[in-house]
C-alpha atoms as a PDB file:
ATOM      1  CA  UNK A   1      19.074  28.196 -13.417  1.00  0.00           C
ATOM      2  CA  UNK A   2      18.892  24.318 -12.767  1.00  0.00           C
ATOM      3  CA  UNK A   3      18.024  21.082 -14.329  1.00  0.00           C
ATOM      4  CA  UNK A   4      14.743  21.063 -13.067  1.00  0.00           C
ATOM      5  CA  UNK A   5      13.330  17.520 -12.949  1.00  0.00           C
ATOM      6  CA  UNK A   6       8.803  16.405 -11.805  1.00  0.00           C
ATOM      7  CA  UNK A   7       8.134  13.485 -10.346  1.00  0.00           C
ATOM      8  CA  UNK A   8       4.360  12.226 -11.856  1.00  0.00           C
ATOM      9  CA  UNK A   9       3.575   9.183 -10.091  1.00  0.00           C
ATOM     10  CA  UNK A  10       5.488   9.287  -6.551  1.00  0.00           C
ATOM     11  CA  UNK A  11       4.868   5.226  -5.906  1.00  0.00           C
ATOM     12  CA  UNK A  12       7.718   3.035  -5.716  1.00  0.00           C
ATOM     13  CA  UNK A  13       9.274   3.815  -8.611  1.00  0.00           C
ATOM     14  CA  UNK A  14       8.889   7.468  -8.940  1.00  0.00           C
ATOM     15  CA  UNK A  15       9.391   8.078  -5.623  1.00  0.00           C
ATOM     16  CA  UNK A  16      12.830   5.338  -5.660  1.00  0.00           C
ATOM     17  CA  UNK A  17      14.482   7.313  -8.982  1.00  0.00           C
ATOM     18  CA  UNK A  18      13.323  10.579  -7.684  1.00  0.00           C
ATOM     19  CA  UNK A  19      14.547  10.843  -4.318  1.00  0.00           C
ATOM     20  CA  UNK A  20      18.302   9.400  -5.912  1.00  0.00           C
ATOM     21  CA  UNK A  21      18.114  11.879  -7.904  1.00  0.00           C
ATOM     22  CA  UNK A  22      17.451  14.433  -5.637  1.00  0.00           C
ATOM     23  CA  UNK A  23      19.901  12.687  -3.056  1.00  0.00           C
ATOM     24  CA  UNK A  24      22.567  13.813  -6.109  1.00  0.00           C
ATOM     25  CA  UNK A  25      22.055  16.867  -5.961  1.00  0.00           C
ATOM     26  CA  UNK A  26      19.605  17.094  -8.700  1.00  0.00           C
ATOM     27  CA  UNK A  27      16.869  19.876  -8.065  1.00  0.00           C
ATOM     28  CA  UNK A  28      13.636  17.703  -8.187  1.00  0.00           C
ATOM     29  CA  UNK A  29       9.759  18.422  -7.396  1.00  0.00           C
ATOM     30  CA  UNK A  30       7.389  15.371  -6.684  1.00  0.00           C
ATOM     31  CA  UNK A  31       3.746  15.474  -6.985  1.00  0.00           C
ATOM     32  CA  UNK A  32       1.898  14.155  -4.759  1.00  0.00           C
ATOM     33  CA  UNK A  33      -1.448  13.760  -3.365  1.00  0.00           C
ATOM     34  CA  UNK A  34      -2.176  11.418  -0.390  1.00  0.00           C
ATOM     35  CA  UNK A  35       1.084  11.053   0.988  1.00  0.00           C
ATOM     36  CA  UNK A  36       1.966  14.390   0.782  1.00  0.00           C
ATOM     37  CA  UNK A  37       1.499  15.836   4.428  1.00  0.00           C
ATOM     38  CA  UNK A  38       3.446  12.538   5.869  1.00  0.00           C
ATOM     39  CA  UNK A  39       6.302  13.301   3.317  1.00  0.00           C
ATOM     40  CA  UNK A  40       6.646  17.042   4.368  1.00  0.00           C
ATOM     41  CA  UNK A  41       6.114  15.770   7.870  1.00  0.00           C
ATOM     42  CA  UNK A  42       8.843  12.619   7.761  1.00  0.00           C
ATOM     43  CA  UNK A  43      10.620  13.115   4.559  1.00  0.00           C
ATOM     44  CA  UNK A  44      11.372  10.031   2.143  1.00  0.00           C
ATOM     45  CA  UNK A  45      13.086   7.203   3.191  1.00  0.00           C
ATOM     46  CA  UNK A  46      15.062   4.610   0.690  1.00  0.00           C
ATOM     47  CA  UNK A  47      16.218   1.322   2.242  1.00  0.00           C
ATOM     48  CA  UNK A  48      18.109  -1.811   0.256  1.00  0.00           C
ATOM     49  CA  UNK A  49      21.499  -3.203   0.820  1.00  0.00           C
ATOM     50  CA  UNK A  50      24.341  -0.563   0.729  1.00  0.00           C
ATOM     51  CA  UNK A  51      22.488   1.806   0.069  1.00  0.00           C
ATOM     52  CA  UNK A  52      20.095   3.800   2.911  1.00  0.00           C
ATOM     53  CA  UNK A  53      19.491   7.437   2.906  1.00  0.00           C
ATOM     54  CA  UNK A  54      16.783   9.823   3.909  1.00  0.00           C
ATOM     55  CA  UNK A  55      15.712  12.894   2.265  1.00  0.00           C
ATOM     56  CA  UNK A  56      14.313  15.168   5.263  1.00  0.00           C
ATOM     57  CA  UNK A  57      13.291  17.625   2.911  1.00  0.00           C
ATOM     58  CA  UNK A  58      11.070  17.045  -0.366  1.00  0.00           C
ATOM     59  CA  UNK A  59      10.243  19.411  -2.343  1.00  0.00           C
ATOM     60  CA  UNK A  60       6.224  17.673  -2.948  1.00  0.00           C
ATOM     61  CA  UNK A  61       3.227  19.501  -4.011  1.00  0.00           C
ATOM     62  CA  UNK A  62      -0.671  18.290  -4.832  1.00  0.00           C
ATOM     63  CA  UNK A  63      -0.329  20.706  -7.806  1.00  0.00           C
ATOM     64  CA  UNK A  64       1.367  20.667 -11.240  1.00  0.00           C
ATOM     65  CA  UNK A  65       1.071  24.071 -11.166  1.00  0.00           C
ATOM     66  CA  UNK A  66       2.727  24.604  -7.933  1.00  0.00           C
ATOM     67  CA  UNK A  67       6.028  22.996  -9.815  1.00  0.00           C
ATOM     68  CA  UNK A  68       6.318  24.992 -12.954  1.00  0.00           C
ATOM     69  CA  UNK A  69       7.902  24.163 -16.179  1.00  0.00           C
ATOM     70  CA  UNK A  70      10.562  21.608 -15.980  1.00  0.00           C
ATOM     71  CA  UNK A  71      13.148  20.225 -17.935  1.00  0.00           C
ATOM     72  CA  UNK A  72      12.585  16.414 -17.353  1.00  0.00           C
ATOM     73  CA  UNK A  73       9.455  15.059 -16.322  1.00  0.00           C
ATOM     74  CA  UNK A  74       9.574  11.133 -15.198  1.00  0.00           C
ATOM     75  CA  UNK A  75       6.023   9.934 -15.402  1.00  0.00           C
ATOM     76  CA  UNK A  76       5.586   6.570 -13.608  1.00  0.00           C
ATOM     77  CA  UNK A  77       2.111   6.567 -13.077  1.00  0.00           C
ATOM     78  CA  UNK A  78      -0.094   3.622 -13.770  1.00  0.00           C
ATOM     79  CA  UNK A  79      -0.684   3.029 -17.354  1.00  0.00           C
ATOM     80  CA  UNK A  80      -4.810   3.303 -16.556  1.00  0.00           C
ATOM     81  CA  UNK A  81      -4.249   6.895 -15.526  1.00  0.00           C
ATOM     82  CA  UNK A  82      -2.624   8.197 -18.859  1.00  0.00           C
ATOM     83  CA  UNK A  83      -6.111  10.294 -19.498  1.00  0.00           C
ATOM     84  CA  UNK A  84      -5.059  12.397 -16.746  1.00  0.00           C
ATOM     85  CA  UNK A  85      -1.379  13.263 -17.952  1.00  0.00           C
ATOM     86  CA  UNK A  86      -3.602  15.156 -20.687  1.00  0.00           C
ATOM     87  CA  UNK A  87      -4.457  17.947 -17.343  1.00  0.00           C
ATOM     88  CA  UNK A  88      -1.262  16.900 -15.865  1.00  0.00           C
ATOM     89  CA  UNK A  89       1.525  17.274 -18.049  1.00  0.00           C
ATOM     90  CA  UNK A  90       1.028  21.122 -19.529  1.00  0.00           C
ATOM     91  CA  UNK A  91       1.998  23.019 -16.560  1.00  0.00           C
ATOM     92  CA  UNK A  92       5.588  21.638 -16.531  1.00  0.00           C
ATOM     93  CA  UNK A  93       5.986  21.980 -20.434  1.00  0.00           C
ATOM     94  CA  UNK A  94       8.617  24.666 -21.680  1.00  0.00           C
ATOM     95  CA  UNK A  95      10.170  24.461 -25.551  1.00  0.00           C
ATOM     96  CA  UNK A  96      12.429  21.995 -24.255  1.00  0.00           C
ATOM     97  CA  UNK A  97      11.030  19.851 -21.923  1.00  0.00           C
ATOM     98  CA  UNK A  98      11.001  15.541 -22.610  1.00  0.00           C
ATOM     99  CA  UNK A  99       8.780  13.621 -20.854  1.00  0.00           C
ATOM    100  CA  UNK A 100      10.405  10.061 -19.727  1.00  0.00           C
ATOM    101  CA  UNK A 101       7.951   7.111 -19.419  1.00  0.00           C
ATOM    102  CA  UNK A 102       9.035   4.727 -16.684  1.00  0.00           C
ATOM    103  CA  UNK A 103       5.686   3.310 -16.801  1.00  0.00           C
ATOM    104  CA  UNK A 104       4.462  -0.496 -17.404  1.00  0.00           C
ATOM    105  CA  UNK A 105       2.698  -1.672 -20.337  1.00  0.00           C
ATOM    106  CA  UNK A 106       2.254  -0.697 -24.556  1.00  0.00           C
ATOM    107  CA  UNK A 107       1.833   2.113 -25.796  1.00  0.00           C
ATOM    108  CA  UNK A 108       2.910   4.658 -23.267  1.00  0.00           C
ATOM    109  CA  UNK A 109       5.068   6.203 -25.560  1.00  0.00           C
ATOM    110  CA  UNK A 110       2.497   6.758 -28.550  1.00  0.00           C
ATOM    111  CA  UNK A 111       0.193   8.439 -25.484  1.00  0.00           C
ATOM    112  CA  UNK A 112       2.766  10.792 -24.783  1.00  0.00           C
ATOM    113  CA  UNK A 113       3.906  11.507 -28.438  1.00  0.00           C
ATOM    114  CA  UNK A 114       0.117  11.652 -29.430  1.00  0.00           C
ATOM    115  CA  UNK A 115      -0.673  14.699 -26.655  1.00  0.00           C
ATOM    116  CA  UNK A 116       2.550  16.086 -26.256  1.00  0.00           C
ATOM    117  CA  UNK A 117       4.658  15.788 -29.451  1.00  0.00           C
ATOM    118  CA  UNK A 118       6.999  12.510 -30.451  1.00  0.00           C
ATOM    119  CA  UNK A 119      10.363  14.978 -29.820  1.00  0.00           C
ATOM    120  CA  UNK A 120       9.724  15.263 -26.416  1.00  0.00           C
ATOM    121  CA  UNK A 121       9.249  11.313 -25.370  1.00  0.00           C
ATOM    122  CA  UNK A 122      11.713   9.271 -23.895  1.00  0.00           C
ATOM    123  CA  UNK A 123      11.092   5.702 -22.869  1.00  0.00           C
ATOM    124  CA  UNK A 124      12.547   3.907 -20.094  1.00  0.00           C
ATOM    125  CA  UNK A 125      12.872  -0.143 -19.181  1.00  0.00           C
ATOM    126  CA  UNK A 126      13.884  -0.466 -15.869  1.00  0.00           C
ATOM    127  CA  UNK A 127      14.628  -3.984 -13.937  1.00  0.00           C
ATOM    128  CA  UNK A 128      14.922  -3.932 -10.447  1.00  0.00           C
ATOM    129  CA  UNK A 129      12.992  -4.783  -7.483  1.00  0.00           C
ATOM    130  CA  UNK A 130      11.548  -2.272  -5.677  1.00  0.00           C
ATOM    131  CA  UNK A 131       8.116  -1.760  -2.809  1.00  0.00           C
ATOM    132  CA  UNK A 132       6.670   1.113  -1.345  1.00  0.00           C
ATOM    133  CA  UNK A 133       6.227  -0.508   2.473  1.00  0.00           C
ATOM    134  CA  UNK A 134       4.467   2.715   3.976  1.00  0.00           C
ATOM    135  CA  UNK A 135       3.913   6.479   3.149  1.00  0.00           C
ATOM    136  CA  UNK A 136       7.107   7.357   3.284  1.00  0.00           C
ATOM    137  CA  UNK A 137       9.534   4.401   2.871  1.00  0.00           C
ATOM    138  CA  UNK A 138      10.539   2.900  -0.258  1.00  0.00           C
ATOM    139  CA  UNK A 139      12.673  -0.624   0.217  1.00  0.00           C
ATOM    140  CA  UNK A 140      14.556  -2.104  -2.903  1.00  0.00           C
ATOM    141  CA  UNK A 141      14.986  -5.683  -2.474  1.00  0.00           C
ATOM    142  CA  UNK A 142      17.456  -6.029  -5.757  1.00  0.00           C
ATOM    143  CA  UNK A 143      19.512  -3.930  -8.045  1.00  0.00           C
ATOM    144  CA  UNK A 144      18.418  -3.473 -11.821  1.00  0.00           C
ATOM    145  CA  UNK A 145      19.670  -1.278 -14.378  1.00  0.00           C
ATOM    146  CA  UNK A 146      17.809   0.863 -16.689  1.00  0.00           C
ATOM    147  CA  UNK A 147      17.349   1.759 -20.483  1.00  0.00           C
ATOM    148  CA  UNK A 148      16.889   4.912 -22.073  1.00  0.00           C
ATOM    149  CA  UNK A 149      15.902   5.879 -25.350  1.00  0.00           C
ATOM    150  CA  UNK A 150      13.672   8.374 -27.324  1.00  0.00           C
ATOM    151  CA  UNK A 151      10.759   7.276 -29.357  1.00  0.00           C
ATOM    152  CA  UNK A 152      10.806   7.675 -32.348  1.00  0.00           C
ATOM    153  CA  UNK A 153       7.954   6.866 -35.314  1.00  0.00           C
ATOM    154  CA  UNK A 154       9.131   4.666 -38.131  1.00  0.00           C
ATOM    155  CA  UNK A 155       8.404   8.184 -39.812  1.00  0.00           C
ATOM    156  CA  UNK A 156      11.034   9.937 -37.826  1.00  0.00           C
ATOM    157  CA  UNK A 157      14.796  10.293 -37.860  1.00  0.00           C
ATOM    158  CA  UNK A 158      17.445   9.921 -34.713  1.00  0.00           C
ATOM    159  CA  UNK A 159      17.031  12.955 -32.753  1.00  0.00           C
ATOM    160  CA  UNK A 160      18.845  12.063 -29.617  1.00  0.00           C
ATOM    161  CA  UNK A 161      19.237  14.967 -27.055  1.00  0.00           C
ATOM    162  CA  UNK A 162      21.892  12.851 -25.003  1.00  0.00           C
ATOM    163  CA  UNK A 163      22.542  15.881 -23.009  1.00  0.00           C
ATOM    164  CA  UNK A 164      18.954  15.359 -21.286  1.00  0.00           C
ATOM    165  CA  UNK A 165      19.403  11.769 -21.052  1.00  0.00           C
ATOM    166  CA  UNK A 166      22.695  11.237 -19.996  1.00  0.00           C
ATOM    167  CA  UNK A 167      22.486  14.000 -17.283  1.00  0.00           C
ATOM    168  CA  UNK A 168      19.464  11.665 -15.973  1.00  0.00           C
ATOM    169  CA  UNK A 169      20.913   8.032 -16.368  1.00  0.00           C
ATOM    170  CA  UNK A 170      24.553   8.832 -15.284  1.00  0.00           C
ATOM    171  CA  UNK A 171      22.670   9.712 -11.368  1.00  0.00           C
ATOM    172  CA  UNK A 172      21.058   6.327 -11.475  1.00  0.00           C
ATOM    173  CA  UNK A 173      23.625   4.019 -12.981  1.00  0.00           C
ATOM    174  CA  UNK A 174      21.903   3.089 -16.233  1.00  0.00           C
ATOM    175  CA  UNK A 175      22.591   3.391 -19.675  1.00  0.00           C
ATOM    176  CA  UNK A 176      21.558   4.752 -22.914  1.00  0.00           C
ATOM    177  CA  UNK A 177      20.194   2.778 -25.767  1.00  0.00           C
ATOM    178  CA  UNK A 178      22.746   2.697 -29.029  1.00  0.00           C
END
């Protein structure tokens, strides 16, 4: 069976890391609600210098359900919508799953760890430049890099599952936290 990898939050960013990922190879579901029948229709576009591809087909669905359990799950929803992740997230959950925050603002982390269990969070900085300029294009106007580490309570010790996060950061040219 493969890596399976959800897409929550299919803006800019979700939609950017996800469709590279896919692009890789990487077997990767997106949720998605309003753009969903134009990105089945048109697929998902991803412009920027040196690097322009299109994915004609998407695996996208309006249900969490629809996806199944999954072994990554990038959330990169806006920070205002974490109440929902409570409804959200279960469906994709399996005894191994981590859930990687890509998502701006405090406190992201201690949502996730709070509802879903700290062993399962990963957090994520990412710098680059990115804009969603229509329903199915995503243009990114500079290069950034990205860093990944779990969370981890001043309670709790280093649990790294590098397997998990290298297998996600090595398709998207980032790096892991020491």
């Amino acid at each position: 069976m493969s890596f399976r990898i959800a897409i929550v939050g299919s803006g800019a960013m979700g939609s950017y890391y996800g469709a590279k990922l896919a692009y890789g190879g990487s077997n990767v579901h997106f949720l998605m609600r309003g753009d969903l029948r134009a990105i089945r229709s048109a697929g998902l576009c991803i412009r920027g210098a040196g690097e322009n591809f299109r994915l004609s087909e998407v695996n996208c669905y309006n249900s969490t359900k629809e996806i199944g359990p999954c072994d990554l799950v990038l959330i990169a929803v806006k920070a205002i919508s974490n109440p929902y992740l409570v409804d959200l997230v279960p469906p994709f959950l399996h005894p191994r799953t981590m859930l990687l925050t890509m998502q701006n603002g405090l406190g992201n982390e201690e949502f996730l760890a709070e509802h879903f269990g700290a062993e399962r969070v990963l957090g994520a900085i990412c710098f680059i430049c990115l804009s969603r300029t229509s329903r199915t294009e995503v243009e990114r106007y500079d290069y950034g890099h990205i860093v990944i580490d779990e969370y981890r309570s001043a309670n709790e010790a280093n649990r790294n599952d590098r397997s998990v996060q290298t297998t996600y950061v090595t398709g998207l040219g980032g790096r892991l936290a020491a």
